[in-house]
C-alpha atoms as a PDB file:
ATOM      1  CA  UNK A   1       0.367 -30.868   0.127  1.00  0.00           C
ATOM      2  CA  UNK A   2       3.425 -31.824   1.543  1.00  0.00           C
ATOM      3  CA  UNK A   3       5.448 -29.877  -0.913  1.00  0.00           C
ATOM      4  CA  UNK A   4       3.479 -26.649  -0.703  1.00  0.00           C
ATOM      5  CA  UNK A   5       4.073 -26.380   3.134  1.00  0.00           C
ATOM      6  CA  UNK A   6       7.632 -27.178   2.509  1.00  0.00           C
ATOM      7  CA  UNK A   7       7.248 -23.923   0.057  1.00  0.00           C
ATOM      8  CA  UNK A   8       5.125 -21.902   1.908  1.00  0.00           C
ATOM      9  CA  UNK A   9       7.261 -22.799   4.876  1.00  0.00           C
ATOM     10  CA  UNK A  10      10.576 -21.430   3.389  1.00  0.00           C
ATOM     11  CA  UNK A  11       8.938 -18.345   2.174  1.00  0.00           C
ATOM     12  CA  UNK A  12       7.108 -17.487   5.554  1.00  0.00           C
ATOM     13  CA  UNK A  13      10.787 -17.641   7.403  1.00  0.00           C
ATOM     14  CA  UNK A  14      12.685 -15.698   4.801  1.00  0.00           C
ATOM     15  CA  UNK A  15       9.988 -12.752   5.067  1.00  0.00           C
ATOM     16  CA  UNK A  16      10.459 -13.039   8.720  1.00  0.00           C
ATOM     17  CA  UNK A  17      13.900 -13.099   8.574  1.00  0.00           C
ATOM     18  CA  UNK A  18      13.453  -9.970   6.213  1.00  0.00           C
ATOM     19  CA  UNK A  19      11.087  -7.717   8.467  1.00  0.00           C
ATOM     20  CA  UNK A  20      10.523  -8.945  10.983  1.00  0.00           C
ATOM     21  CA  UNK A  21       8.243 -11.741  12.680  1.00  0.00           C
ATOM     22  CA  UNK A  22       5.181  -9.490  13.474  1.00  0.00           C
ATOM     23  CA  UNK A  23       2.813  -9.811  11.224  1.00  0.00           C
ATOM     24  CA  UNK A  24       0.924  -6.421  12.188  1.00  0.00           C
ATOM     25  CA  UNK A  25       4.229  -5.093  10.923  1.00  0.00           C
ATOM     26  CA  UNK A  26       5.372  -7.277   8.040  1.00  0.00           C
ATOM     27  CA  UNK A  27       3.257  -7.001   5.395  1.00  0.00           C
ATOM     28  CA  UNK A  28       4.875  -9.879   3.319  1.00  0.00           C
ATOM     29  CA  UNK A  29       4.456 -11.643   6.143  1.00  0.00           C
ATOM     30  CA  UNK A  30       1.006 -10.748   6.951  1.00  0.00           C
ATOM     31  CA  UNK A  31      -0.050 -11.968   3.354  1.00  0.00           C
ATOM     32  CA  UNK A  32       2.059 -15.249   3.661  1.00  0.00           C
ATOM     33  CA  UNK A  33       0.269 -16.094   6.565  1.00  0.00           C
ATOM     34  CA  UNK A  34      -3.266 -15.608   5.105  1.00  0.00           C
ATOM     35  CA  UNK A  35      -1.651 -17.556   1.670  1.00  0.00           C
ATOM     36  CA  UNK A  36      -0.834 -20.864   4.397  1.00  0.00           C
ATOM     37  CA  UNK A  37      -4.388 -20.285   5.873  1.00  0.00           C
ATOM     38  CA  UNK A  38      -5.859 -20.870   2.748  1.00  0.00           C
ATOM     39  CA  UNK A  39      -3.641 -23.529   2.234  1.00  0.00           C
ATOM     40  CA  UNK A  40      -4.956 -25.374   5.237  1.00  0.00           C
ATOM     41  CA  UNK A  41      -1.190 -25.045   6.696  1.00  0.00           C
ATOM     42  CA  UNK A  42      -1.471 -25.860  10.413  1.00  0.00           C
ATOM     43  CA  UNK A  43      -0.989 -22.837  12.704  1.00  0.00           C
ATOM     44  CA  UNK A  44       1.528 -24.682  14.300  1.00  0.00           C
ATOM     45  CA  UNK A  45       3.902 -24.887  11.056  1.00  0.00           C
ATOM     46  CA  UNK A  46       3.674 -21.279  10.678  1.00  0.00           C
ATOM     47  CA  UNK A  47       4.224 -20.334  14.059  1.00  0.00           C
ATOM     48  CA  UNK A  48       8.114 -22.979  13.766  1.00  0.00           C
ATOM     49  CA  UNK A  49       8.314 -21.441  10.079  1.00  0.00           C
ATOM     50  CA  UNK A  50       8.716 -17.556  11.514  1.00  0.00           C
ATOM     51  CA  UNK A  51      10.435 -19.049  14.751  1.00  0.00           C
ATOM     52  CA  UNK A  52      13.358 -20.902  12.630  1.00  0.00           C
ATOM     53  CA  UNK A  53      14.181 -17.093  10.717  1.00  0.00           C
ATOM     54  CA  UNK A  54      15.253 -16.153  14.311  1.00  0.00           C
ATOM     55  CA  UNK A  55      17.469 -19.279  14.941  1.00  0.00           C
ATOM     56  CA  UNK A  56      20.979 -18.885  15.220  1.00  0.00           C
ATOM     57  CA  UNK A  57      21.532 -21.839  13.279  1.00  0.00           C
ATOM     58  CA  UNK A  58      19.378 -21.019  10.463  1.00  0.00           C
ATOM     59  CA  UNK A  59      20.246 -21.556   7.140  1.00  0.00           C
ATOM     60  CA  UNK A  60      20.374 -18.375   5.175  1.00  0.00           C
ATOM     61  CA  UNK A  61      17.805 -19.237   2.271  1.00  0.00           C
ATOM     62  CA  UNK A  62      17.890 -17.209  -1.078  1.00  0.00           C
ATOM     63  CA  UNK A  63      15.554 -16.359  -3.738  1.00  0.00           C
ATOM     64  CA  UNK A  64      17.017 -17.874  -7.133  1.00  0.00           C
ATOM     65  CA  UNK A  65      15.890 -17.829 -10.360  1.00  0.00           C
ATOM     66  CA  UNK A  66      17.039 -19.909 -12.840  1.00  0.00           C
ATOM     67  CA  UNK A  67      16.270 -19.723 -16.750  1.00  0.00           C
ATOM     68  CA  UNK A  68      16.525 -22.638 -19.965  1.00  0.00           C
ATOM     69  CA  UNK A  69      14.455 -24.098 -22.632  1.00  0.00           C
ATOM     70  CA  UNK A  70      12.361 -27.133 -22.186  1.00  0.00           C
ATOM     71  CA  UNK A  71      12.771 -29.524 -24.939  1.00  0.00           C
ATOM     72  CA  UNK A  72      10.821 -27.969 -28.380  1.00  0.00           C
ATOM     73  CA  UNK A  73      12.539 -24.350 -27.817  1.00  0.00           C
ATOM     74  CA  UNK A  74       9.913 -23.844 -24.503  1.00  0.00           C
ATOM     75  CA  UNK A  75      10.815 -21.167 -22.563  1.00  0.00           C
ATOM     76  CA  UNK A  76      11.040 -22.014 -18.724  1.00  0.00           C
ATOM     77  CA  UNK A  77      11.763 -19.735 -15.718  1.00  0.00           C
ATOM     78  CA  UNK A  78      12.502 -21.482 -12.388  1.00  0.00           C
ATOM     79  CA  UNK A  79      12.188 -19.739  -9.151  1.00  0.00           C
ATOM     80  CA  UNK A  80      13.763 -21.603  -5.987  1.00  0.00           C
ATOM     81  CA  UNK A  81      14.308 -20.371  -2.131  1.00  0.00           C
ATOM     82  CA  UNK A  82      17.380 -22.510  -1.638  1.00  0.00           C
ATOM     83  CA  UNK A  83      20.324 -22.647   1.295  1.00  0.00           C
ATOM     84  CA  UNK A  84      22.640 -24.107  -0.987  1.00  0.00           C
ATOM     85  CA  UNK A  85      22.679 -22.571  -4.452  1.00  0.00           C
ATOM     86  CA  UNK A  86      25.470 -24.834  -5.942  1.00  0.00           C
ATOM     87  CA  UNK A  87      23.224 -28.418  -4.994  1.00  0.00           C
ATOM     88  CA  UNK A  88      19.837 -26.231  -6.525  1.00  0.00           C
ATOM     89  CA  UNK A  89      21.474 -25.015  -9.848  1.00  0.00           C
ATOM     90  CA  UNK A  90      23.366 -28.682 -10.052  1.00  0.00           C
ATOM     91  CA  UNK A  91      19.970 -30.612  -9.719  1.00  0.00           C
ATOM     92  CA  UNK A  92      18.282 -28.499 -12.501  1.00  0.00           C
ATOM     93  CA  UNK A  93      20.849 -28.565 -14.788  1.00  0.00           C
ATOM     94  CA  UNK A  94      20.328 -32.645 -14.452  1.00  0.00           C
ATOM     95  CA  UNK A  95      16.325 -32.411 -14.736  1.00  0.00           C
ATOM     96  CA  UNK A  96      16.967 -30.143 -18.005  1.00  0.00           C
ATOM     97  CA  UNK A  97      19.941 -32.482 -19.136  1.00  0.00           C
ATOM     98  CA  UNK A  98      17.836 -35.314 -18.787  1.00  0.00           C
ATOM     99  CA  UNK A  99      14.927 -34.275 -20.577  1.00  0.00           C
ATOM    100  CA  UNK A 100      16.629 -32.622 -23.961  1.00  0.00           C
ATOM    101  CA  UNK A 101      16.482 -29.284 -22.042  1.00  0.00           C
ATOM    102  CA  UNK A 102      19.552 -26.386 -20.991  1.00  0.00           C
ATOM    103  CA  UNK A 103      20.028 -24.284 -18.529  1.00  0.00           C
ATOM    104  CA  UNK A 104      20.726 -20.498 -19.837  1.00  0.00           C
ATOM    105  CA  UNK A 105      21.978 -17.182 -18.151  1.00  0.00           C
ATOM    106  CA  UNK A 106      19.828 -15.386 -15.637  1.00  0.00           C
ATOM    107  CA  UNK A 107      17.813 -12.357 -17.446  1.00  0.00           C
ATOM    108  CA  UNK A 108      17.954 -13.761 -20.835  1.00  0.00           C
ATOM    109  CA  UNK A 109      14.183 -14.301 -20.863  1.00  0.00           C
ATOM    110  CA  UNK A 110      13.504 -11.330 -19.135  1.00  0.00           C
ATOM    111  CA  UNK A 111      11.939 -10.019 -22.457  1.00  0.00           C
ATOM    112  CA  UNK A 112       9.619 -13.254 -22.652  1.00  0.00           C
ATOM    113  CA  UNK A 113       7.492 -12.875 -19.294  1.00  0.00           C
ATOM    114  CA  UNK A 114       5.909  -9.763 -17.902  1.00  0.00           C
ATOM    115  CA  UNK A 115       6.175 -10.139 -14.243  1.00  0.00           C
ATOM    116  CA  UNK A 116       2.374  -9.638 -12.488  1.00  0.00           C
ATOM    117  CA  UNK A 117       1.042  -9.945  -9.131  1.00  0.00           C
ATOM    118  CA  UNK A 118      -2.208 -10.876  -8.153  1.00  0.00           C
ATOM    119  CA  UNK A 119      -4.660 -11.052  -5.649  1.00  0.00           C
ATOM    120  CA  UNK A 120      -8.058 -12.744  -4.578  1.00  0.00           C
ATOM    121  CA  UNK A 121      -9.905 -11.327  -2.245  1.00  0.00           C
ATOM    122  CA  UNK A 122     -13.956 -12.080  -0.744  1.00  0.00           C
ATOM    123  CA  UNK A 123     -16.540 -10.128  -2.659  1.00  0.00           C
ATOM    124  CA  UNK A 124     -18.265  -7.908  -0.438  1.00  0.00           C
ATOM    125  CA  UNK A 125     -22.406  -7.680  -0.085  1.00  0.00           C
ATOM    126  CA  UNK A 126     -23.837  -5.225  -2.198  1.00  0.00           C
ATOM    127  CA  UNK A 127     -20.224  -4.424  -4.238  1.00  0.00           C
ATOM    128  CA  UNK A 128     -19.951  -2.580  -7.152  1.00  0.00           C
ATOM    129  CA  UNK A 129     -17.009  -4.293  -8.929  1.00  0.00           C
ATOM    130  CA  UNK A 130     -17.107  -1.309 -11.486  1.00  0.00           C
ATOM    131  CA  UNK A 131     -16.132   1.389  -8.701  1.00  0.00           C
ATOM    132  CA  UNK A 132     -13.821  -0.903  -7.249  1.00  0.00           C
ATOM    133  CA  UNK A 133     -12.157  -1.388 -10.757  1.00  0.00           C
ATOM    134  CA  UNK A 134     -11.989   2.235 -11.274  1.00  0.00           C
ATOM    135  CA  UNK A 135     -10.372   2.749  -7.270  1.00  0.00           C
ATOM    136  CA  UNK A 136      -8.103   0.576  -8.330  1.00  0.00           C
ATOM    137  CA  UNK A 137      -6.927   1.907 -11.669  1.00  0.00           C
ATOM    138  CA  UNK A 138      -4.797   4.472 -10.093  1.00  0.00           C
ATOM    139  CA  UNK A 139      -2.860   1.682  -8.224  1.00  0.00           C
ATOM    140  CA  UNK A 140      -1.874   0.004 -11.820  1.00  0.00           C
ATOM    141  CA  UNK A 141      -4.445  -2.703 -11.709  1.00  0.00           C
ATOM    142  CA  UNK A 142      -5.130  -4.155 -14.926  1.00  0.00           C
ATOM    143  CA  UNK A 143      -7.559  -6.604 -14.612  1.00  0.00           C
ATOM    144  CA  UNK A 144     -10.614  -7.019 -12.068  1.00  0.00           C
ATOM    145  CA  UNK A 145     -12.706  -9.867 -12.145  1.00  0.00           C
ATOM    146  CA  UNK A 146     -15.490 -12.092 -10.154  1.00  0.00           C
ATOM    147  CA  UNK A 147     -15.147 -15.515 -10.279  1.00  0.00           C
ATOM    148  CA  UNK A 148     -17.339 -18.064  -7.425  1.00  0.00           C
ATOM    149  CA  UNK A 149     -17.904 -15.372  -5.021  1.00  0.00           C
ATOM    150  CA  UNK A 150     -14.291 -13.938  -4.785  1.00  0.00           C
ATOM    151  CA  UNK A 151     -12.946 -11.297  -6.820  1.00  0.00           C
ATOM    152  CA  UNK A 152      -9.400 -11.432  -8.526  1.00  0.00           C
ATOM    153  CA  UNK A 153      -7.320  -8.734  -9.306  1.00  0.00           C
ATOM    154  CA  UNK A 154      -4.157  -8.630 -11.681  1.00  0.00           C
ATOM    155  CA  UNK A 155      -1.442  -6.072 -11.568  1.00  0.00           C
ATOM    156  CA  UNK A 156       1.657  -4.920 -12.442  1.00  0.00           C
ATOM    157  CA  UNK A 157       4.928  -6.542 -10.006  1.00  0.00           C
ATOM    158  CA  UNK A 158       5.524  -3.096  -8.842  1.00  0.00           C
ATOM    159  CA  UNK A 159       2.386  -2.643  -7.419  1.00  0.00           C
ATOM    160  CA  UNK A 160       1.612  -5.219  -5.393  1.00  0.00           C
ATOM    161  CA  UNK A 161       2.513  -2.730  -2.115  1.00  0.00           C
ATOM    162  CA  UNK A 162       0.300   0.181  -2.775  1.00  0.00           C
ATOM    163  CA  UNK A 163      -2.483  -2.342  -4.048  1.00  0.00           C
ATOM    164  CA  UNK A 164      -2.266  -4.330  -0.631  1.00  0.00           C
ATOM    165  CA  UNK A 165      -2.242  -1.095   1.132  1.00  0.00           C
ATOM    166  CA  UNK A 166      -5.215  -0.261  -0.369  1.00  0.00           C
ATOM    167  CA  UNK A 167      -6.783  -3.302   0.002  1.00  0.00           C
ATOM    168  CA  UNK A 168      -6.350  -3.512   3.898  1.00  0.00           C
ATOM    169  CA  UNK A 169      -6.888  -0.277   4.390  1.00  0.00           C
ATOM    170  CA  UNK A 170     -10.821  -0.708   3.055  1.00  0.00           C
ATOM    171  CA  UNK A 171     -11.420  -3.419   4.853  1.00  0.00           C
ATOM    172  CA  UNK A 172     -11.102  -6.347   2.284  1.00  0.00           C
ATOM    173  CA  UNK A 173     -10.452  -9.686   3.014  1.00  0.00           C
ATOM    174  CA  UNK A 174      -7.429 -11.060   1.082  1.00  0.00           C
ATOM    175  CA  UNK A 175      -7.466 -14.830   0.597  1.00  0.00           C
ATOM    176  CA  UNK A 176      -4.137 -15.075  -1.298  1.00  0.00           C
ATOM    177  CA  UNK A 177      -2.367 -13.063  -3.313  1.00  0.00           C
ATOM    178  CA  UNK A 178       1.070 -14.869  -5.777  1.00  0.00           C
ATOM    179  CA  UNK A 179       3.546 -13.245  -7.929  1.00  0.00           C
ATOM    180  CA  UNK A 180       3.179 -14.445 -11.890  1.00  0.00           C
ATOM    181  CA  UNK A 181       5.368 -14.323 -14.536  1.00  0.00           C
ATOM    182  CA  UNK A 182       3.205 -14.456 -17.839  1.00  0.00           C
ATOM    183  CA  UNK A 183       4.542 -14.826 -20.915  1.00  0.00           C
ATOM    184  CA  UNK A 184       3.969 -12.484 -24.079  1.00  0.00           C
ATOM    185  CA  UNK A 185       3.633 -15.168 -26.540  1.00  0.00           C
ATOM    186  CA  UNK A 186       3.290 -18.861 -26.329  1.00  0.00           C
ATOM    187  CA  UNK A 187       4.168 -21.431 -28.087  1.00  0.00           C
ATOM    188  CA  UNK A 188       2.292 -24.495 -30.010  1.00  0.00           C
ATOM    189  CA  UNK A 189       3.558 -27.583 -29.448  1.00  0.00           C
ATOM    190  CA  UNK A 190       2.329 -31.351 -30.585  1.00  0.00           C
ATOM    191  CA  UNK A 191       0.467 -33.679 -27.613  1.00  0.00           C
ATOM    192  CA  UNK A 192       2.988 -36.054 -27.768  1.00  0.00           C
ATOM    193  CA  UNK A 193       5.884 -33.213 -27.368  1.00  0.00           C
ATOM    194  CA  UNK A 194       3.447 -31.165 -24.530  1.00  0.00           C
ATOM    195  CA  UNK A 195       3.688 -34.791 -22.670  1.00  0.00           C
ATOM    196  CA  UNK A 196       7.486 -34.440 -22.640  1.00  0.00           C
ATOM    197  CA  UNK A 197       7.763 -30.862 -21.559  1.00  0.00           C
ATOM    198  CA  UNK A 198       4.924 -31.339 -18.745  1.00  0.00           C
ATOM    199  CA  UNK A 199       7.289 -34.257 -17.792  1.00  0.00           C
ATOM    200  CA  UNK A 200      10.365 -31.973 -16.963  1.00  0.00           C
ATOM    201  CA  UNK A 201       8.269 -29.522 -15.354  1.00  0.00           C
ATOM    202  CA  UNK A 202       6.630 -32.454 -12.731  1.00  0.00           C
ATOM    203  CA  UNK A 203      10.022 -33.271 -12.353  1.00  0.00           C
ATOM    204  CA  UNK A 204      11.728 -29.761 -10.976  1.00  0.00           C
ATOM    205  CA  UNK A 205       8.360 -29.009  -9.291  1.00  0.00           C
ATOM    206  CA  UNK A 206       9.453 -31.977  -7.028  1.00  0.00           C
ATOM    207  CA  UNK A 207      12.478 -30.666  -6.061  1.00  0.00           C
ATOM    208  CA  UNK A 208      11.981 -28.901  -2.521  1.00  0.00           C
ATOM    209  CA  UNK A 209      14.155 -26.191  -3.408  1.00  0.00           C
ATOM    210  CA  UNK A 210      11.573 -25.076  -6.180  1.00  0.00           C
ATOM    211  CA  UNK A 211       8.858 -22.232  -5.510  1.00  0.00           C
ATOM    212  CA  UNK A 212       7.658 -21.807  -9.547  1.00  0.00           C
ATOM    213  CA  UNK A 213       7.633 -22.981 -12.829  1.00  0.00           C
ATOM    214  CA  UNK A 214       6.721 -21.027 -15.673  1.00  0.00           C
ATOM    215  CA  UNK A 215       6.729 -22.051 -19.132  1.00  0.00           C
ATOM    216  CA  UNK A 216       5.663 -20.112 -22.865  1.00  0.00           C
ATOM    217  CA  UNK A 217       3.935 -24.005 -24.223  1.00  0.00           C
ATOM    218  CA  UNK A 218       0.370 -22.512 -25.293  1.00  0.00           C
END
């Protein structure tokens, strides 16, 4: 729990430091805030998290991604929000070293993972997913689903905007929403080599600097 604050913490200040630290305004903001709700994130860790963006001493924290092969030829994207890029890509290349990985180019798997966004939002009374689905359509949704009372939506990166937009607009609750990267074929792998992959992954999801790990391993 620990970690995801530390997460959600670095990703509420750099949207605040982005546009702003009203979330009536910000709409990044607005959704991280509801994403650290439902992450039980105390208000008061939010409220520091968008006050530190405005500090003069702030560090200035970047997006990163970082891209390698997991031991067994398993594709693995890393996304970090780091202040000090050289110490992030440094530990990573050690976590891959370690574990019979490497640490490639940025963009070279860009052809491996469709980027997605998604949302989850609370099912109205008396909805009709079908007209919802079909509202939604024009907004590039792909995929709408029910699933324990809340309804989850997939999309394409690109429209996560207009789709929020919408969303708020018609009075729906948004729970959460994430960014995804999926991958467009995965890869079969032994139990004995899985355990040594979903080793290095534990491993660089413990670094703070880390935000996501995605992998191709079927």
């Amino acid at each position: 729990m620990a970690r995801v604050f530390t997460r959600l913490g670095k990703e509420i200040t750099m949207a605040a430091k982005a546009g702003g630290g009203d979330p009536t305004t910000n709409p990044r903001l607005r959704l991280l805030i509801q994403n650290a709700r439902s992450e039980n994130m105390p208000k008061e860790n939010v409220e520091r998290a968008i006050k530190r963006a405005f500090e003069k001493d702030i560090s200035d924290y970047k997006e990163v991604v970082y891209e390698g092969y997991a031991p067994y030829g398993i594709a693995i994207v890393i996304e970090t929000a780091t202040d000090n890029p050289q110490r992030t890509v440094a530990n990573i290349r050690s976590y891959l070293n370690k574990y019979n990985g490497s640490l490639g180019t940025q963009g070279m798997l860009d052809f491996m993972f469709d980027r997605k966004c998604s949302f989850k939002i609370a099912a109205k009374q008396d909805m009709d997913m079908e007209s919802l689905e079909l509202a939604l359509i024009d907004f590039g949704v792909e995929e709408v689903f029910e699933e324990e009372g809340e309804v989850i939506i997939f999309a394409e990166f690109h429209s996560f905007g207009p789709i929020q937009k919408y969303l708020e607009e018609n009075s729906f609750e948004i729970k959460s929403f994430q960014f995804e990267r999926i991958p467009n074929d995965t890869k079969e792998i032994s139990d004995t080599e899985r355990e040594s992959v979903e080793k290095l992954i534990e491993r660089i999801e413990e670094d703070d600097d880390v935000t996501n790990v995605f992998h191709n391993m079927k």
